[in-house]
Protein backbone atom coordinates (compact mmCIF):
# COMPACT_ATOMS: atom_id res chain seq x y z
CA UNK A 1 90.22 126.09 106.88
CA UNK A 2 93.76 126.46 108.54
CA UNK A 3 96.76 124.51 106.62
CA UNK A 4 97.60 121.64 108.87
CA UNK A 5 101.02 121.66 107.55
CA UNK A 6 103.68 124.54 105.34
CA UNK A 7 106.53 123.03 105.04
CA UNK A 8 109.17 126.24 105.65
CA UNK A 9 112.28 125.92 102.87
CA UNK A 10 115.79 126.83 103.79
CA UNK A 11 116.44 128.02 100.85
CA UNK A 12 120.46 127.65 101.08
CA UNK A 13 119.99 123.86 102.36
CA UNK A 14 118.14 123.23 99.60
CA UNK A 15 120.44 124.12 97.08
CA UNK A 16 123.40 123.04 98.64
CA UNK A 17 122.10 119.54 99.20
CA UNK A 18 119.87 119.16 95.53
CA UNK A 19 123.30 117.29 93.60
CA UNK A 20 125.32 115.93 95.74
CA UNK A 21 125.25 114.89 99.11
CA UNK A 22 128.75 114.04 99.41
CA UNK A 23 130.38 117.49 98.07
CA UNK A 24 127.72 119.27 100.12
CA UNK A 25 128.81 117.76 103.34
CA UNK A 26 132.67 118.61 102.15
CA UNK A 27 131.60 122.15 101.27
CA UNK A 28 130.41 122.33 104.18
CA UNK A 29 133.47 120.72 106.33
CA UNK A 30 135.66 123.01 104.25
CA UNK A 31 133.44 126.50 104.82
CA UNK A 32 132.57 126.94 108.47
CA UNK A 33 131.44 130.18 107.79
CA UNK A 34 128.45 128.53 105.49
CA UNK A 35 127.87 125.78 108.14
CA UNK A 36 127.20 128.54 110.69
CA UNK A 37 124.68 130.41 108.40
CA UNK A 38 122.71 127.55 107.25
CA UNK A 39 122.27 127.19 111.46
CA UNK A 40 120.65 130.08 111.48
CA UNK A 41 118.69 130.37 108.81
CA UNK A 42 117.13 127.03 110.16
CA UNK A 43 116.96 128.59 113.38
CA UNK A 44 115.09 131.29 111.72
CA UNK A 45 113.04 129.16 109.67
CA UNK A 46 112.00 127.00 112.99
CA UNK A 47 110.99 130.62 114.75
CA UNK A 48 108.26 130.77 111.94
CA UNK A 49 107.10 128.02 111.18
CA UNK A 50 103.01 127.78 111.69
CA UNK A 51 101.31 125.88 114.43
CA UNK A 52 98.07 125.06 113.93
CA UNK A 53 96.01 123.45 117.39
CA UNK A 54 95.48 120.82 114.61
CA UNK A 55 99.26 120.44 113.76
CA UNK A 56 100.35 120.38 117.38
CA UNK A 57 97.40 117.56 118.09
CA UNK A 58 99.15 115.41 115.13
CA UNK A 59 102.57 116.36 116.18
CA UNK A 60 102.03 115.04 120.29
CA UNK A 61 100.28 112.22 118.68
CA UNK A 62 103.33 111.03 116.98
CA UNK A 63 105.92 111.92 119.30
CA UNK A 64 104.29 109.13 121.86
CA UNK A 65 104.39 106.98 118.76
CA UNK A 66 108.23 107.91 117.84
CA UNK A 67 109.07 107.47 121.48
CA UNK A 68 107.73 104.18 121.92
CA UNK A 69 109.36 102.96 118.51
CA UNK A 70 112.74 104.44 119.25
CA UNK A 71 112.66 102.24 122.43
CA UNK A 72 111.53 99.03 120.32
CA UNK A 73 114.26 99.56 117.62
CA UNK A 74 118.30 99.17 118.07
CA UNK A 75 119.92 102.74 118.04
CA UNK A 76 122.33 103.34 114.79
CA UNK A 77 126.24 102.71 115.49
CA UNK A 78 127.53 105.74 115.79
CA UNK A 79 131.26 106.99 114.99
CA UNK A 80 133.47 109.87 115.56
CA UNK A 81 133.97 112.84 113.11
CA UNK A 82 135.57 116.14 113.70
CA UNK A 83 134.60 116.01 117.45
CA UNK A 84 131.19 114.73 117.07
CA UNK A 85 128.73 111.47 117.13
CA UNK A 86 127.68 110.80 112.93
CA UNK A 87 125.12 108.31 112.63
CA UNK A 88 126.73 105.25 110.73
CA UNK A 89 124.58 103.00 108.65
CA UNK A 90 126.10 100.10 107.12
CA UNK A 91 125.86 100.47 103.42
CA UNK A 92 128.89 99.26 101.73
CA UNK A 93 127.99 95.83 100.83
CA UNK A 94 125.42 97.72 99.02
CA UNK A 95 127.85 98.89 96.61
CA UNK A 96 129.89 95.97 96.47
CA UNK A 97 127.16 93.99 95.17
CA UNK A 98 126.97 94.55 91.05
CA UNK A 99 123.73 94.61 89.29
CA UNK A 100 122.99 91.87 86.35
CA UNK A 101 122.56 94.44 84.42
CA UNK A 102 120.95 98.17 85.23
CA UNK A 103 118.96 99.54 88.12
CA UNK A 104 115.94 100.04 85.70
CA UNK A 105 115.94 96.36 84.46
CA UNK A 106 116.48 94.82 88.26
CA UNK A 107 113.05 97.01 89.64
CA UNK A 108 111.81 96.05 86.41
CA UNK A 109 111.92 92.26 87.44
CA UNK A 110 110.73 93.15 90.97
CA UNK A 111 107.52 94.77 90.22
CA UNK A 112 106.34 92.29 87.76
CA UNK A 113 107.32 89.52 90.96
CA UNK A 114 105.10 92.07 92.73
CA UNK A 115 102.38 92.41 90.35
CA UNK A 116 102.77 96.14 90.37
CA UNK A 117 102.86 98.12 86.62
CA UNK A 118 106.50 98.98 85.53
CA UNK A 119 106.50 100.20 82.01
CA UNK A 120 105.32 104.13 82.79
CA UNK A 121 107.19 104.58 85.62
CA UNK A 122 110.60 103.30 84.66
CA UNK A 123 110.14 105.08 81.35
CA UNK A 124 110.45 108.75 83.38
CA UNK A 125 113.48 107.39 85.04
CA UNK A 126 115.93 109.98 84.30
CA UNK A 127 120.17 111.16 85.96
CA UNK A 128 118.93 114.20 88.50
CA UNK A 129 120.26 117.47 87.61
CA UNK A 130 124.22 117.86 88.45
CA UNK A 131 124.71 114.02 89.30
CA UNK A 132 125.00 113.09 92.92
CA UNK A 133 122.68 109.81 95.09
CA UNK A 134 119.54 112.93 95.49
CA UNK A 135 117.24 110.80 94.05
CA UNK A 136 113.75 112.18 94.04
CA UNK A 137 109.94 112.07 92.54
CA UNK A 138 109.38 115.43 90.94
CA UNK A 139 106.37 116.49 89.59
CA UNK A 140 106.08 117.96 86.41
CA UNK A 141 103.33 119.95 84.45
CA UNK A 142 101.91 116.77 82.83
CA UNK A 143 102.74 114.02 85.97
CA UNK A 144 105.27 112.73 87.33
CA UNK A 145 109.39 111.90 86.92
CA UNK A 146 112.09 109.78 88.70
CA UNK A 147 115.57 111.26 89.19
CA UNK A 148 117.95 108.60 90.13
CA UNK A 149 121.57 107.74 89.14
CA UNK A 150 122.47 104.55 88.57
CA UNK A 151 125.92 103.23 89.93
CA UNK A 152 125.53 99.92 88.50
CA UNK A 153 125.71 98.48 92.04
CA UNK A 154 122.26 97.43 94.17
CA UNK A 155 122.69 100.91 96.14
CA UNK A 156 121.16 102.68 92.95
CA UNK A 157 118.39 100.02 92.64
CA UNK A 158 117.37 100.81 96.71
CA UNK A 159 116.94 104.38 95.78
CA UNK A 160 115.67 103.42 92.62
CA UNK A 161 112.73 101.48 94.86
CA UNK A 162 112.28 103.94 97.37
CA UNK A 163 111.54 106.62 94.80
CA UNK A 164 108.93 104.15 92.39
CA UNK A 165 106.85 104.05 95.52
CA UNK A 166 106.58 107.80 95.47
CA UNK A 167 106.08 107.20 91.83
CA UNK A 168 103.19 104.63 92.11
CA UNK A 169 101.26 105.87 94.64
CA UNK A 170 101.17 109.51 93.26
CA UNK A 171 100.26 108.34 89.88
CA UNK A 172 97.17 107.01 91.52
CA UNK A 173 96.69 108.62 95.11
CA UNK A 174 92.88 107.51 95.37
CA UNK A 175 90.31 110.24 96.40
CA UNK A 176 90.96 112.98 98.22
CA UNK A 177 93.01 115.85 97.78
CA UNK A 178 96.43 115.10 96.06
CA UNK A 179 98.79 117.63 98.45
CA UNK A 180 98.17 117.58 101.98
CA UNK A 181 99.27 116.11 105.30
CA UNK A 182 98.07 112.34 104.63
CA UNK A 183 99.51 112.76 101.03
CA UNK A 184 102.48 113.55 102.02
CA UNK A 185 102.34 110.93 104.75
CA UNK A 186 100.54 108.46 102.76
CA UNK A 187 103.57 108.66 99.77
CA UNK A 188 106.40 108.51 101.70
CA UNK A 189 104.82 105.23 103.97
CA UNK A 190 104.60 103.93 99.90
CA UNK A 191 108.08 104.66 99.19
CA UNK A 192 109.42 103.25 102.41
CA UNK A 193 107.39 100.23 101.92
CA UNK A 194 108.43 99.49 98.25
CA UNK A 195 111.71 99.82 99.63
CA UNK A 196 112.15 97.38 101.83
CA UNK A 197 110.00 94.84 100.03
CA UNK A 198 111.69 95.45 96.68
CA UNK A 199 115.15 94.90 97.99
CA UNK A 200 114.84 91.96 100.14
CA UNK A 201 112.66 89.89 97.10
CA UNK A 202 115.66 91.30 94.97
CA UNK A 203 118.81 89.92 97.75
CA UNK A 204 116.33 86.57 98.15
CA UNK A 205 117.39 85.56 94.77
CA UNK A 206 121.51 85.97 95.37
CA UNK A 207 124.10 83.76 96.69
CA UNK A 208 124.47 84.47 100.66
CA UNK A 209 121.00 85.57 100.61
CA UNK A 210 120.08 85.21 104.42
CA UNK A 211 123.42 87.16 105.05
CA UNK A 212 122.73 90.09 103.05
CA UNK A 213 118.92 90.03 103.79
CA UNK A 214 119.88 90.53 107.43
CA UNK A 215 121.89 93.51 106.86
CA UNK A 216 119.39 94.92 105.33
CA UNK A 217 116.95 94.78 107.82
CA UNK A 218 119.33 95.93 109.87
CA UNK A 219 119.73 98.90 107.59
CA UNK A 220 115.98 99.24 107.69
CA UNK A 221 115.80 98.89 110.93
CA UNK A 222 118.56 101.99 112.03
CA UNK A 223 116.65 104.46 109.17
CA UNK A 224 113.37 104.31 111.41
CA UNK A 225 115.27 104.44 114.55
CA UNK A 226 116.79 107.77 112.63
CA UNK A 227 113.54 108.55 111.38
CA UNK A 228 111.85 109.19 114.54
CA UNK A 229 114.95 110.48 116.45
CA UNK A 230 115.52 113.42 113.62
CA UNK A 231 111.41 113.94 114.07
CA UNK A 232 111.44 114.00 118.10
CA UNK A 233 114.42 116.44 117.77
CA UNK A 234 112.63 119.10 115.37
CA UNK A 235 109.42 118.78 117.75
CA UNK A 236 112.12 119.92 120.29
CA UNK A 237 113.05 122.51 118.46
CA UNK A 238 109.73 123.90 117.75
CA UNK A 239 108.90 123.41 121.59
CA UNK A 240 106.59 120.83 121.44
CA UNK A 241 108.99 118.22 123.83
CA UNK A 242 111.87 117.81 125.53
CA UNK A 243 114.64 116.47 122.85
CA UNK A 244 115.57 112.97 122.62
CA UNK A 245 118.65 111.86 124.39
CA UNK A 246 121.98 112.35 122.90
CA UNK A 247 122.83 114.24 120.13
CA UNK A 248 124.03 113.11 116.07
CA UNK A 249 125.04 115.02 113.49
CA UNK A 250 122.16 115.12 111.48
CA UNK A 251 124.13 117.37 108.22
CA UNK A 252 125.88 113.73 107.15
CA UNK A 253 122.42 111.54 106.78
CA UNK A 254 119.77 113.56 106.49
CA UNK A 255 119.32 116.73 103.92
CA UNK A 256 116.19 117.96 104.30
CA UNK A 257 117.00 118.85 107.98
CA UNK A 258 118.87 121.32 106.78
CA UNK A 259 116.93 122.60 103.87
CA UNK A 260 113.10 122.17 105.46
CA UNK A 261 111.32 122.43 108.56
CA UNK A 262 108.39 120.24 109.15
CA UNK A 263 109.05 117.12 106.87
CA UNK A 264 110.62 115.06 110.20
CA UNK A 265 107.06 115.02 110.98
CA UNK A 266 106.11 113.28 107.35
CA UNK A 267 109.31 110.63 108.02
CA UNK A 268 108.51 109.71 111.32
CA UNK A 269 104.79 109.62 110.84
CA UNK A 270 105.34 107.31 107.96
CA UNK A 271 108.10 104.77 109.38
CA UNK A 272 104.84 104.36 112.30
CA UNK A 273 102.43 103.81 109.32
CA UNK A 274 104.27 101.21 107.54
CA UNK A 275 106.36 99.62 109.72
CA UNK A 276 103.99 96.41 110.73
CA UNK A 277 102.45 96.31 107.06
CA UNK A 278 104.95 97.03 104.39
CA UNK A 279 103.75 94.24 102.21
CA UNK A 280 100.39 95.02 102.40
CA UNK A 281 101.05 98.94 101.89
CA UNK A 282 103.07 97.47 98.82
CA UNK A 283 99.92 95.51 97.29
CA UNK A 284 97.75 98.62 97.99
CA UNK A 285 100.02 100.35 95.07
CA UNK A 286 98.84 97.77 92.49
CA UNK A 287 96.74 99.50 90.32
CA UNK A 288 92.82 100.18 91.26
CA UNK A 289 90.29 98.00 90.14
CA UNK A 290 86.74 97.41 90.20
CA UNK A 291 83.85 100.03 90.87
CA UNK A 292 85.15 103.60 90.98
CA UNK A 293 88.99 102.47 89.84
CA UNK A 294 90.35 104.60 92.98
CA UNK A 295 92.13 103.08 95.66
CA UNK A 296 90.38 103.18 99.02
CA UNK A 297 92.16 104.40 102.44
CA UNK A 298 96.09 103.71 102.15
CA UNK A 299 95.73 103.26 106.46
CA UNK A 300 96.20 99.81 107.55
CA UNK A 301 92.56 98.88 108.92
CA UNK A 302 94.61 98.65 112.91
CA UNK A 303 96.95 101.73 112.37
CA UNK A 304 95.39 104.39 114.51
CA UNK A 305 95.34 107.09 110.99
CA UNK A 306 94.29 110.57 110.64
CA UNK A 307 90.88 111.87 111.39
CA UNK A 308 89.23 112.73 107.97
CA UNK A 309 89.66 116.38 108.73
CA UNK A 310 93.12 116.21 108.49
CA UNK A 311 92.99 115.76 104.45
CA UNK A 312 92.90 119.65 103.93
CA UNK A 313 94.11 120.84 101.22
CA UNK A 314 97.34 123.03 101.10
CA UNK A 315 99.80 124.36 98.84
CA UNK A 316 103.62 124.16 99.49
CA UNK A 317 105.76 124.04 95.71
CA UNK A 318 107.57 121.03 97.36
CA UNK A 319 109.35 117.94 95.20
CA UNK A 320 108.30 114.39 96.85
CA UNK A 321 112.12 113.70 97.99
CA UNK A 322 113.85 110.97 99.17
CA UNK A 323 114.45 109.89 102.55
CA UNK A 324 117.66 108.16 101.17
């Protein structure tokens, strides 16, 4: 059976971007010279990366999907840096809000509001490698961990959210194989979901509430609008459609654009899956129940899914990352 999906690694992005995402984009400001190679090796990267008749069938599916979306949702503010348009999200409240007490302990009150299990996967939480915001899911030879830092501000506890999705919904992915294009999908749809119904039942409970809760949506909001812009603009590249109008400097927001080709797909793809049904994607990642114990079909019953032959199974050595 052909792989519907290899995710192609830039090596060099990869590393660059797997501490820090701050000192990589000043490495990078300060080192033209390694801004100009990682160009090409993604250029390079891009020129191989396998097209399946299946992949290109999921790929025009979603770019109709992404389109359609982009024109629903408000386009990020943008500002001006070193000659060019940088995507600008409003975050700083987030860190000028301080937790009670730690990340851990906040999603700790949050899933048990959301009758989802806490104790196994806040006891992998662990600093990533290095330091840095790159929180992640990695799997291990006996599961899965959390890397996140924690700031000690509600910025660390919306990673911290994003990545228990990831956590939760690999820990019990339901049948089918457990790497694949729905998996991948499937997971980060979770994370997103978890996300944005974590946080806003965690700002519901602080002074100003309807204040903050709007700027998050708004935050929300601007990260799918990114989602499928970054997506219609690596189908671009890979020939599939014409790019989407304007351009951003994707190096400041998004790291796996630099470091892997074919994961825009799995982003935008997923901000179409959840973005009608978060709460109910969120209730899905209670834990199984009744005959069987596996969860059934992650789609929403009026999301138009994946055809059932697009669960092959595939190899690819990736991490579950972050879309933060």
């Amino acid at each position: 059976m052909p792989e519907l999906l290899v995710l192609t690694r830039i090596q060099s992005g990869w590393d660059l971007f797997q501490t820090s995402y701050v000192e990589a984009a000043r490495t990078l400001r300060r080192n033209p010279g390694q801004l100009a190679d990682l160009w090409a090796a993604r250029r390079r990267a891009v020129g191989v990366h396998p097209l399946s008749d299946d992949l290109r069938e999921l790929y025009g599916a979603q770019i109709e999907r992404s389109r359609t979306a982009m024109a629903r949702l408000a386009p990020p503010l943008l500002q001006s840096y070193a000659d060019r348009s940088v995507p600008l999200i409003e975050h700083s409240w987030l860190r000028a809000i301080a937790l009670r007490s730690s990340a851990v302990e906040a999603a700790r009150v949050v899933l048990k509001e959301l009758s989802l299990p806490d104790e196994e996967a806040l006891a992998t939480v662990t600093s990533p490698p290095g330091g840095g915001p790159a929180g992640r899911t990695a799997k291990t030879a006996t599961g899965f961990r959390i890397l996140a830092t924690d700031d000690g501000t509600t910025s660390s506890l919306a990673v911290l959210l994003h990545e228990l999705g990831h956590f939760l919904y690999e820990a019990d992915p339901g049948p089918g194989p457990t790497e694949g294009i729905v998996h991948y999908v499937e997971s980060e749809a979770a994370a997103l979901a978890l996300g944005r119904v974590g946080f806003d039942r965690y700002l519901a409970a602080l002074p100003d509430a309807g204040e903050r809760r709007r700027l998050w949506a708004s935050y929300c909001h601007t990260e799918a609008w990114l989602n499928h812009f970054y997506f219609l603009t690596e189908a671009a590249e890979l020939g599939l459609c014409e790019p989407p109008p304007g351009t951003l400097d994707m190096l400041y927001l998004r790291d796996t654009y630099s470091s892997t080709v074919g994961y825009q797909f799995v982003y935008a793809a997923a901000s179409s899956l959840m973005a009608d049904h978060p709460e109910q994607l969120v209730a899905q990642l209670a834990p199984a129940s009744g005959p069987g114990g596996a969860r059934g079909p992650f789609t929403p019953p009026d999301y138009p899914g994946f055809d059932p032959a697009h669960r092959r199974h595939h190899r690819t050595g990736e991490e579950t990352t972050s879309t933060w």
